[in-house]
C-alpha atoms as a PDB file:
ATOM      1  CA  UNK A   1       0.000   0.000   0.000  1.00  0.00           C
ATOM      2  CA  UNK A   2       3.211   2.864   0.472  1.00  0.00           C
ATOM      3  CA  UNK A   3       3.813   1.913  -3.036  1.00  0.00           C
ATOM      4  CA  UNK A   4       0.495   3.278  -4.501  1.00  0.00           C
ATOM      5  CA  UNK A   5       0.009   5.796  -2.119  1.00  0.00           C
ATOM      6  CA  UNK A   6       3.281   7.408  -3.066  1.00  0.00           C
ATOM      7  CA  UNK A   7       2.786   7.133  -6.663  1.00  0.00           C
ATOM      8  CA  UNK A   8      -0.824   8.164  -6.579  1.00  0.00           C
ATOM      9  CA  UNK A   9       0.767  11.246  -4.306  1.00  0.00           C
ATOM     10  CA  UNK A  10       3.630  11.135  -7.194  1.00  0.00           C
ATOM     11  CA  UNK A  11       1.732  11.360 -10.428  1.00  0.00           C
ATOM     12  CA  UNK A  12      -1.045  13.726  -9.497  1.00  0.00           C
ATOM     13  CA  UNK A  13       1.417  16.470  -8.149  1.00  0.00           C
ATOM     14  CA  UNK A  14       2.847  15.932 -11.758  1.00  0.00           C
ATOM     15  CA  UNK A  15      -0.099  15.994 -13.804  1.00  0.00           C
ATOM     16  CA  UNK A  16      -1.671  18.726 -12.284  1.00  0.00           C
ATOM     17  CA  UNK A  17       1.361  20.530 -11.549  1.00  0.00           C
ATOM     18  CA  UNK A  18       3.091  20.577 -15.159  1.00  0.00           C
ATOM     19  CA  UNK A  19      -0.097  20.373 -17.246  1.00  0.00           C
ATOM     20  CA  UNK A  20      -0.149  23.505 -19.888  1.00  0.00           C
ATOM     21  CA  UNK A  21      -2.602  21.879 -22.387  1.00  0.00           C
ATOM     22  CA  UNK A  22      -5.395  20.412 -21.024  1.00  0.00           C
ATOM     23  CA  UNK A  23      -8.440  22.369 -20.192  1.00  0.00           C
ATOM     24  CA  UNK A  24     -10.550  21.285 -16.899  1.00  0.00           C
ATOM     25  CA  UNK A  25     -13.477  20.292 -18.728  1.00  0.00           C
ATOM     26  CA  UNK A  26     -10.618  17.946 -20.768  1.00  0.00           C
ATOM     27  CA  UNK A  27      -9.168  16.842 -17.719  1.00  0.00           C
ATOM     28  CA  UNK A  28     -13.132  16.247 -16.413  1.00  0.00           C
ATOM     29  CA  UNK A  29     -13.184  14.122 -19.487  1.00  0.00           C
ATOM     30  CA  UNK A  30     -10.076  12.020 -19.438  1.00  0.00           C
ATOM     31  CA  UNK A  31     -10.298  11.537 -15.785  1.00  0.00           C
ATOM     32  CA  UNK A  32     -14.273   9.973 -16.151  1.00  0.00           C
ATOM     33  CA  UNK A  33     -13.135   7.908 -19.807  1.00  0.00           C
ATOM     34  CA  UNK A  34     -10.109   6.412 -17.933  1.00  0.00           C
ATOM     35  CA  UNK A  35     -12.022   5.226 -14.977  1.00  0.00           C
ATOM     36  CA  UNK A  36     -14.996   3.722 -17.256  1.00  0.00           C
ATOM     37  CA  UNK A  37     -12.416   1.794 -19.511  1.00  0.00           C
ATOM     38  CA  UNK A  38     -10.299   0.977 -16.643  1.00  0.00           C
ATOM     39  CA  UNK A  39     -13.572  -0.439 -14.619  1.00  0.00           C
ATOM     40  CA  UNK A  40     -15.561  -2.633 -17.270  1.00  0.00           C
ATOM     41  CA  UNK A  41     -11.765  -3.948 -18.819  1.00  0.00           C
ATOM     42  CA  UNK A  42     -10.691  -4.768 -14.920  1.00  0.00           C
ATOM     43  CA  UNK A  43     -14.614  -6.665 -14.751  1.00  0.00           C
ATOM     44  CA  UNK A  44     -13.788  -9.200 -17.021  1.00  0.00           C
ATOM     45  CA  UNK A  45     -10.302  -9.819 -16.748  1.00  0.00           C
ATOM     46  CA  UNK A  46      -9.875  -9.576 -12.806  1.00  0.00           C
ATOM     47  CA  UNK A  47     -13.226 -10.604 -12.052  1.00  0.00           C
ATOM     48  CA  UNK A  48     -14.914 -12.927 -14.314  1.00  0.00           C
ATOM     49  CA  UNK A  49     -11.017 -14.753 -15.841  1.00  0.00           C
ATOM     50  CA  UNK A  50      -9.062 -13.899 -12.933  1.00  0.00           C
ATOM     51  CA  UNK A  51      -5.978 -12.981 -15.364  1.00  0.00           C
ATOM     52  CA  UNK A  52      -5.049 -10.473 -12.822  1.00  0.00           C
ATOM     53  CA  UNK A  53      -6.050  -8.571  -9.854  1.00  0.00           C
ATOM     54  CA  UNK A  54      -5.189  -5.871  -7.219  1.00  0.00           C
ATOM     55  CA  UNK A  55      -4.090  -6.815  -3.880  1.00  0.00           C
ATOM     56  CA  UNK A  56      -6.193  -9.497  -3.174  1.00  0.00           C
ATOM     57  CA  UNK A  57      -8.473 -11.908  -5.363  1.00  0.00           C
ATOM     58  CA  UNK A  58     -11.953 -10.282  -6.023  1.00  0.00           C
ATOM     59  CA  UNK A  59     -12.996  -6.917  -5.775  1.00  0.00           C
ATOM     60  CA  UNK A  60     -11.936  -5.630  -2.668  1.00  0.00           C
ATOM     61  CA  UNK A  61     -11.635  -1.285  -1.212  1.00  0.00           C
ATOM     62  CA  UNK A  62      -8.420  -0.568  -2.141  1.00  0.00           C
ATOM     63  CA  UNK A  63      -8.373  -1.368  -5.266  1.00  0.00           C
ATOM     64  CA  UNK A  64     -10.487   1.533  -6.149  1.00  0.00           C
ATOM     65  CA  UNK A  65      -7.819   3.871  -5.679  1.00  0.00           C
ATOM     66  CA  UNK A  66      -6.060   2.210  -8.859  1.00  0.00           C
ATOM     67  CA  UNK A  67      -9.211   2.688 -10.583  1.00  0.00           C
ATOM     68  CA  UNK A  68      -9.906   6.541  -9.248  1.00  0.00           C
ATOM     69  CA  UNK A  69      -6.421   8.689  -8.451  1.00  0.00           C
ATOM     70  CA  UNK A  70      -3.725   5.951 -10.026  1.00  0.00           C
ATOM     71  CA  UNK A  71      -4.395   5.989 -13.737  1.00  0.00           C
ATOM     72  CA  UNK A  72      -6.393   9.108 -14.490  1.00  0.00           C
ATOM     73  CA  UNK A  73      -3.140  11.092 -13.798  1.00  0.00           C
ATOM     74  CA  UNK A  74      -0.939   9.165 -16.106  1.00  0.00           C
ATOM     75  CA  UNK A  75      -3.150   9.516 -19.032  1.00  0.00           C
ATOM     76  CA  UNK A  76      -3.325  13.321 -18.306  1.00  0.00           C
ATOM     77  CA  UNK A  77       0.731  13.520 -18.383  1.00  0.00           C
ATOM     78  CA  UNK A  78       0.473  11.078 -21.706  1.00  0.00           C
ATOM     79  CA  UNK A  79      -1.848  13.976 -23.288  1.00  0.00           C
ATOM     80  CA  UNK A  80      -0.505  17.051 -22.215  1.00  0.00           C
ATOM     81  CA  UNK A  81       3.184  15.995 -23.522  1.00  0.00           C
ATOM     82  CA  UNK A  82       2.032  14.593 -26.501  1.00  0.00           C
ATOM     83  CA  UNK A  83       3.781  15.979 -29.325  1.00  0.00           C
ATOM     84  CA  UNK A  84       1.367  16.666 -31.411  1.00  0.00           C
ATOM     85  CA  UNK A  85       2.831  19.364 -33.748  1.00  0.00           C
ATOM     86  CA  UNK A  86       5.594  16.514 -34.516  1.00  0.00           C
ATOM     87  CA  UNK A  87       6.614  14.165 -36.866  1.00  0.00           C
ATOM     88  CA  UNK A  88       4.822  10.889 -37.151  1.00  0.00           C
ATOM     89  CA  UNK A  89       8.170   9.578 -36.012  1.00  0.00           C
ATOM     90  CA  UNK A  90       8.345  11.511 -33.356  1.00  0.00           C
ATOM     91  CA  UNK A  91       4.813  10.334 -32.238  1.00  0.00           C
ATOM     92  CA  UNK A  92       5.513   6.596 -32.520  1.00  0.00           C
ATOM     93  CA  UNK A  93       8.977   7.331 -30.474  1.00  0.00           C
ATOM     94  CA  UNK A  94       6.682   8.910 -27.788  1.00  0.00           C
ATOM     95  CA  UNK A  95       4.134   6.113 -27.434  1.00  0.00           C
ATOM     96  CA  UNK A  96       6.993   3.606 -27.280  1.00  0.00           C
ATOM     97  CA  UNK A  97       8.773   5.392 -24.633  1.00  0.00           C
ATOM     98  CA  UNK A  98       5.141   5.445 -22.668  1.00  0.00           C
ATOM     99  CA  UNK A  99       4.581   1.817 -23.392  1.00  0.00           C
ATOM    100  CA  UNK A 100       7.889   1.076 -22.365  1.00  0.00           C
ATOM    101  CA  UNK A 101       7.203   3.310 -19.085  1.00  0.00           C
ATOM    102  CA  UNK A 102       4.030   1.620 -17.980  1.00  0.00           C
ATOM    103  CA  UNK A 103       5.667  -1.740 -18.581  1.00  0.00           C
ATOM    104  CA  UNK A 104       8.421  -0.776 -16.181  1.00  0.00           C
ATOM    105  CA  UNK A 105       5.817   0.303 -13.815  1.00  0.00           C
ATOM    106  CA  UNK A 106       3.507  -2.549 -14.078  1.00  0.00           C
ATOM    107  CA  UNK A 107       6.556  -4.328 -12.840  1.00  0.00           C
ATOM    108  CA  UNK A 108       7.509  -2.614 -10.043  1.00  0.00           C
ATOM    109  CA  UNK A 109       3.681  -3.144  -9.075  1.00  0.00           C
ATOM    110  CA  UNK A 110       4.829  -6.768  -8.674  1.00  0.00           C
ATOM    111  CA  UNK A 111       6.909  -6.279  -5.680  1.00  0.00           C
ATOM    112  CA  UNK A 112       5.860  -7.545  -2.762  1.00  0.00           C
ATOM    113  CA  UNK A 113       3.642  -5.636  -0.349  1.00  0.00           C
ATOM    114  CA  UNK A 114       3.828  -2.824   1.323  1.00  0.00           C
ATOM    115  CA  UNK A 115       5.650  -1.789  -2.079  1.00  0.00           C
ATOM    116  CA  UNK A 116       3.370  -3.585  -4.781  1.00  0.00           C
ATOM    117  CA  UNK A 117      -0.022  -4.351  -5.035  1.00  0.00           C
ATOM    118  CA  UNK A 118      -0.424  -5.883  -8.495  1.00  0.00           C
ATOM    119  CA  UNK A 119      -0.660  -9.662  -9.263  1.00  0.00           C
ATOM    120  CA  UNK A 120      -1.104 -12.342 -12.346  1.00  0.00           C
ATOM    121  CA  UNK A 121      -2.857 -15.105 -12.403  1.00  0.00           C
ATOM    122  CA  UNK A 122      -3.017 -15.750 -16.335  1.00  0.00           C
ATOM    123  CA  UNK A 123      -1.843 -12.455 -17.746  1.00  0.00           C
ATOM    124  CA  UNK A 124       1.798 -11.535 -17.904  1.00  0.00           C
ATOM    125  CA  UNK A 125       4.102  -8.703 -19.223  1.00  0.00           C
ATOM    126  CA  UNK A 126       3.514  -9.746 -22.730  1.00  0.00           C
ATOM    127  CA  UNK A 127      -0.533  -8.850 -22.676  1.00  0.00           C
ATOM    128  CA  UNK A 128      -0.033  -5.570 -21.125  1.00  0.00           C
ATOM    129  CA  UNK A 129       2.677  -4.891 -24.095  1.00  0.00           C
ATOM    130  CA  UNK A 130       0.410  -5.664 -27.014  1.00  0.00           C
ATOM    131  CA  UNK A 131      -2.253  -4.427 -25.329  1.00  0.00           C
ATOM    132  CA  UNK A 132      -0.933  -0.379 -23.733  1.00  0.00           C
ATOM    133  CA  UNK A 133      -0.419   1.387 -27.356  1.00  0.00           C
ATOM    134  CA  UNK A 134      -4.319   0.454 -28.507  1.00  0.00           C
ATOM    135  CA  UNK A 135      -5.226   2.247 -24.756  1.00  0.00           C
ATOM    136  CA  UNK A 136      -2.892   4.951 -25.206  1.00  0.00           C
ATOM    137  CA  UNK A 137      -4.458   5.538 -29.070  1.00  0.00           C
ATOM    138  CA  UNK A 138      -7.918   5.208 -27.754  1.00  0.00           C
ATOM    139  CA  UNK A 139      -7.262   8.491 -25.070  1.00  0.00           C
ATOM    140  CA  UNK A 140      -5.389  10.104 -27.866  1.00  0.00           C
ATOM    141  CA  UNK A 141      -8.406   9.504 -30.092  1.00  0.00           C
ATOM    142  CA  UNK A 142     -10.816  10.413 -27.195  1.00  0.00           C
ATOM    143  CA  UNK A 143      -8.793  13.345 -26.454  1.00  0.00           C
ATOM    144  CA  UNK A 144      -8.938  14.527 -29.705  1.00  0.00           C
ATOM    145  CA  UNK A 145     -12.584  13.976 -30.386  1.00  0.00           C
ATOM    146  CA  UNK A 146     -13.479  15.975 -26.738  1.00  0.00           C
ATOM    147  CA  UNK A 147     -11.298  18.880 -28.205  1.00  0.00           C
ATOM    148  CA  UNK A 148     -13.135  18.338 -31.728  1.00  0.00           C
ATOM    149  CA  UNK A 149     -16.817  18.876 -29.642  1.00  0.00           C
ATOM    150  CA  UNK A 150     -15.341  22.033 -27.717  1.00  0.00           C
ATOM    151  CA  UNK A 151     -14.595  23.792 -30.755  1.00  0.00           C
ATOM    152  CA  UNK A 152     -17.884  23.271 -32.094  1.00  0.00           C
ATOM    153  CA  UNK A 153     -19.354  24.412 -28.720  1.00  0.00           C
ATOM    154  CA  UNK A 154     -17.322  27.348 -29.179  1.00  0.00           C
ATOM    155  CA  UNK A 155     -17.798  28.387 -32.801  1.00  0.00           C
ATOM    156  CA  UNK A 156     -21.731  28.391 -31.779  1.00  0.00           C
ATOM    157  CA  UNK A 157     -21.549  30.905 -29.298  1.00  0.00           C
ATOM    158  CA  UNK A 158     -20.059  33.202 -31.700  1.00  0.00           C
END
């Protein structure tokens, strides 16, 4: 549990405290998508197939906090530094590094308790690498679609 409080602590002070891009109705947005996705993916997988789960089998309190204040702030640091006036090499370079990132996370998350919290049954390293750049390109598409409605919003009140 001092591992995820620290890094929930950790990330948040960085999101919030370096963001220059993101609006708070975007941040509303990101915050709400990342939680849904996170929630009905974790239903399935933890839950129903038991290919992973957070500290203990089964849904239990703490685990929430993953869901809530853990991952919300990572995807708003993944948006805000995106470079999205950049090269399409550029942008593949910057989802790799992320990728690469969360993998190095995810196992740290592995560590015993108090410092991890995270556990496999069926799913390993391997799942979570195939599967992070098609998350990451569905809050970049999400992202861009929410800024796509605000401008529209906008332009009408003109």
């Amino acid at each position: 549990m001092i591992g995820l409080i620290s890094v929930i602590v950790l990330f948040n002070f960085i999101a919030f405290k370096t963001n220059k891009r993101l609006t708070g109705n975007q941040i509303l947005h990101i915050w709400l998508i990342t939680i849904a996705l996170q929630s009905n993916f974790d239903v399935f997988i933890d839950l129903k197939y038991h290919g992973y789960w957070y500290f203990t089998e089964g849904a239990d309190w703490k685990g929430i906090l993953v869901h809530t204040v853990l991952l919300p702030p990572v995807n708003m640091m993944f948006l805000n530094w995106y470079p999205f006036k950049r090269t399409i090499i550029k942008k593949i370079s910057y989802l790799i590094f992320w990728v690469i990132a969360i993998l190095l996370y995810e196992m740290m998350t592995l560590l015993p308790e108090p410092w991890g919290y995270f556990h496999y049954g069926w799913w390993n390293l391997w799942h979570s690498a195939v599967l992070d750049p098609f998350l990451l390109l569905i809050i970049l598409g999400y992202y861009k679609w929410v800024c796509k409605i605000e401008e529209k919003a906008l332009s009408r009140k003109k």
